[in-house]
C-alpha atoms as a PDB file:
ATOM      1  CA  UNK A   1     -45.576  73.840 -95.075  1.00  0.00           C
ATOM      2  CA  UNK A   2     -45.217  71.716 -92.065  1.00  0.00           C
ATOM      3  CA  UNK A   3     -46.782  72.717 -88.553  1.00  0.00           C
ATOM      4  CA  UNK A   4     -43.351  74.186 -87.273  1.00  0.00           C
ATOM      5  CA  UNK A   5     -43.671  76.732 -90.359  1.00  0.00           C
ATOM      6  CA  UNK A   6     -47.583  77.466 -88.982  1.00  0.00           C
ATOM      7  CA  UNK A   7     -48.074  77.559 -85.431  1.00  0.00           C
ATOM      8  CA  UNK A   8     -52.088  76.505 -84.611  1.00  0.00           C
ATOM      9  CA  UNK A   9     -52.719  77.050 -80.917  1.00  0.00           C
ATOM     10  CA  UNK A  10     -54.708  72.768 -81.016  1.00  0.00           C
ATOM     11  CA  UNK A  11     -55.950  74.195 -77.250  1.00  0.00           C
ATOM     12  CA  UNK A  12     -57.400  77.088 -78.374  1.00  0.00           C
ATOM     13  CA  UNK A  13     -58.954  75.327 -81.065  1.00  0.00           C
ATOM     14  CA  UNK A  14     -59.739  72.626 -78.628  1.00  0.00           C
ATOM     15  CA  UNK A  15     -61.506  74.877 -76.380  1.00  0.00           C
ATOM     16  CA  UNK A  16     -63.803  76.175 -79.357  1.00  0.00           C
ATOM     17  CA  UNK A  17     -64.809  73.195 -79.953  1.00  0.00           C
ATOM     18  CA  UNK A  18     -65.592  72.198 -76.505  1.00  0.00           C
ATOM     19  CA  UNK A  19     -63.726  68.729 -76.241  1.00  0.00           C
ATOM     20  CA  UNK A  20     -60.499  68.022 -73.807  1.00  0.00           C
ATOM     21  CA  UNK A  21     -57.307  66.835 -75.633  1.00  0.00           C
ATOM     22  CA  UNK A  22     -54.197  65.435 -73.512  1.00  0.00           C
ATOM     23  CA  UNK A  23     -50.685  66.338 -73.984  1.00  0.00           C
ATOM     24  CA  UNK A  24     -50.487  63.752 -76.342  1.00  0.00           C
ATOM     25  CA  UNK A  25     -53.916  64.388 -78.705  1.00  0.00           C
ATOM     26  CA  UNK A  26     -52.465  68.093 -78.812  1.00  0.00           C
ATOM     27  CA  UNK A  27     -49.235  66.947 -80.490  1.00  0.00           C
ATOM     28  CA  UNK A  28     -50.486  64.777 -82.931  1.00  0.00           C
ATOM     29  CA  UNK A  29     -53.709  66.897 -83.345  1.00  0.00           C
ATOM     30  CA  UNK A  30     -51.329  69.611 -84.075  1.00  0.00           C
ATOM     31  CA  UNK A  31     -48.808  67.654 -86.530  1.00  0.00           C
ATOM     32  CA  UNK A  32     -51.854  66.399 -88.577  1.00  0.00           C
ATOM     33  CA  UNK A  33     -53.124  69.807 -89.039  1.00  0.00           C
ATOM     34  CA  UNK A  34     -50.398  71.484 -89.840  1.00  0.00           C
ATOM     35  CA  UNK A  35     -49.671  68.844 -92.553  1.00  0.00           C
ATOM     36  CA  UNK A  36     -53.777  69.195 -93.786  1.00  0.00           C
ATOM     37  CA  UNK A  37     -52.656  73.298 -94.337  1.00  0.00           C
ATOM     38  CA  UNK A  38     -49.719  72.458 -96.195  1.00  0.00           C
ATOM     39  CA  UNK A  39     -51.762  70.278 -98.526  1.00  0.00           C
ATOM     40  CA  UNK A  40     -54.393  73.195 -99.017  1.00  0.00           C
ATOM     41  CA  UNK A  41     -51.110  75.852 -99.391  1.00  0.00           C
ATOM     42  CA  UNK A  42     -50.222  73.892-102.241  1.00  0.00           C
ATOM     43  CA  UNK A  43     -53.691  73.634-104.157  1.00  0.00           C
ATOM     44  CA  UNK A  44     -53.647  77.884-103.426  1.00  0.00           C
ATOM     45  CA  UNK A  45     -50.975  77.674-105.516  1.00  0.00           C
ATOM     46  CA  UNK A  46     -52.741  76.070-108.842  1.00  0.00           C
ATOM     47  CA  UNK A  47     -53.789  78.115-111.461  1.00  0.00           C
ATOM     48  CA  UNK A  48     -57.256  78.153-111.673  1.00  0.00           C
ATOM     49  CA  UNK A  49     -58.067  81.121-113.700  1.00  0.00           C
ATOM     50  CA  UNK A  50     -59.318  78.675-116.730  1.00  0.00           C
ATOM     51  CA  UNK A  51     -61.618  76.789-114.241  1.00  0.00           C
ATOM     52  CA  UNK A  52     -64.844  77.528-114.814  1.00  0.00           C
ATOM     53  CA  UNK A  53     -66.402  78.524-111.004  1.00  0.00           C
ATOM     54  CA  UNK A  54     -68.864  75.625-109.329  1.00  0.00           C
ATOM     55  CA  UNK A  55     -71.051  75.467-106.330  1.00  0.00           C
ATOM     56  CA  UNK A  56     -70.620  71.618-106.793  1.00  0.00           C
ATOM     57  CA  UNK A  57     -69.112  68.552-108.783  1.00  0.00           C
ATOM     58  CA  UNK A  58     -71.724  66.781-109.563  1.00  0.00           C
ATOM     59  CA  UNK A  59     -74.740  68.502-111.798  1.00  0.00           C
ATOM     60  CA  UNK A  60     -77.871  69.159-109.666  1.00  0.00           C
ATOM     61  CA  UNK A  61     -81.303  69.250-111.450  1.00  0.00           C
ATOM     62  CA  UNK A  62     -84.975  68.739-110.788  1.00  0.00           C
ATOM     63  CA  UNK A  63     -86.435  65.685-111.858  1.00  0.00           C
ATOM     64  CA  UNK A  64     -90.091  66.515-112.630  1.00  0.00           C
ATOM     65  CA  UNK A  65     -93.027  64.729-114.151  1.00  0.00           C
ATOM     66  CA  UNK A  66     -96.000  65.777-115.588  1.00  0.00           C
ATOM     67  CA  UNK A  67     -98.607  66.158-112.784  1.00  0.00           C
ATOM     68  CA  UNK A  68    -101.408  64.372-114.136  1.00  0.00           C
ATOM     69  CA  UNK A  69    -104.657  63.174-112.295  1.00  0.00           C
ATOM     70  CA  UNK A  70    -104.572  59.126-111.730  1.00  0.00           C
ATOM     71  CA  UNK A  71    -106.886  56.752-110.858  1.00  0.00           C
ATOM     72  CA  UNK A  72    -108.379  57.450-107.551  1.00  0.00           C
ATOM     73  CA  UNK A  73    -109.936  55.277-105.237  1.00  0.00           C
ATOM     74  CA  UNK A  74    -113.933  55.115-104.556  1.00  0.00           C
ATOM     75  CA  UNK A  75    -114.084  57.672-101.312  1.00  0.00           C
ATOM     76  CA  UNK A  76    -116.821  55.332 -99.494  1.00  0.00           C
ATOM     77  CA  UNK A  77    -114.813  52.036-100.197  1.00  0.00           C
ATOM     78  CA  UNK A  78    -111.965  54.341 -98.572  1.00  0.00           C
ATOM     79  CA  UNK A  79    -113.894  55.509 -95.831  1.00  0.00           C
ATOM     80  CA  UNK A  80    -115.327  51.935 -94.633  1.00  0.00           C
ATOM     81  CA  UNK A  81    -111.684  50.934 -93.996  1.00  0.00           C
ATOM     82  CA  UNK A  82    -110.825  53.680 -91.745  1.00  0.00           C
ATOM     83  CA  UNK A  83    -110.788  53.311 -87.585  1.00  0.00           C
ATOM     84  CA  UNK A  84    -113.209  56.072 -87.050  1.00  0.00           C
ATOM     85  CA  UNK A  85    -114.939  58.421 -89.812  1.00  0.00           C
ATOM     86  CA  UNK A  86    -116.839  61.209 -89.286  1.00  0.00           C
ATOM     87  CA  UNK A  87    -119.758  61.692 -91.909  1.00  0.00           C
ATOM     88  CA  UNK A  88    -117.934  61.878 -95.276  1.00  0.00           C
ATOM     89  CA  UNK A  89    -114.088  62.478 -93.259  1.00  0.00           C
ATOM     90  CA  UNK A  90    -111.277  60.268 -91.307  1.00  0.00           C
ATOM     91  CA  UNK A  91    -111.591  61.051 -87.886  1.00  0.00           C
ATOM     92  CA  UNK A  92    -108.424  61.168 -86.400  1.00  0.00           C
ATOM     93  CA  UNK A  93    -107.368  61.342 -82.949  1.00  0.00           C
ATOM     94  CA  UNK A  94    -106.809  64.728 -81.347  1.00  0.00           C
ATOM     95  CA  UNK A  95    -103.711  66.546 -81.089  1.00  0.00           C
ATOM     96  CA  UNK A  96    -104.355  70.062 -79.728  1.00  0.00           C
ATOM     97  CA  UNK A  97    -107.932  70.378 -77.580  1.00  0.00           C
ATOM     98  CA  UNK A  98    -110.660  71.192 -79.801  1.00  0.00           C
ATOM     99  CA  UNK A  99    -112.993  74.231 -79.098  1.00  0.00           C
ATOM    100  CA  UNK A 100    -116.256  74.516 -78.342  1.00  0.00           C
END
């Protein structure tokens, strides 16, 4: 199928899309999709009915681990490294005004 067999209005689509062509985008624009349909016209035409159906090529899985309690570090070794601390927290600069 070439684009003189399937007539694609490239302004139209153009306008969707909300970019300018010139005279001269449109034409090729136009050629290059009408070619990309006739590619796609032909895979229509496969037979697929022994293809299994896929969301996707490649396998997706999880990876997990086991979740599994390390070793931690001493909280007031932690603490005497921070900026500011508050008692036993990290104070932390404000990002919405506190109350009260």
């Amino acid at each position: 199928m070439s684009s003189a067999e399937t007539k694609i209005d490239i302004r139209y689509v153009a306008k969707l899309a909300r970019i300018e062509l010139t005279d001269e985008e449109v034409a090729t624009f136009g050629a290059q999709l009408g070619d990309l349909l006739g590619h796609v016209n032909v895979l229509s035409e496969l037979d697929t009915a022994s293809v299994a159906a896929t969301a996707q090529v490649v396998e997706s899985r999880n990876v997990e681990r086991e979740d599994a309690a390390g070793q931690c570090l001493d909280r007031e070794t932690v603490l005497s490294m921070a900026p500011q601390r508050q008692g036993s927290f990290f104070r932390v600069p404000r990002i919405i005004a506190e109350e009260g």
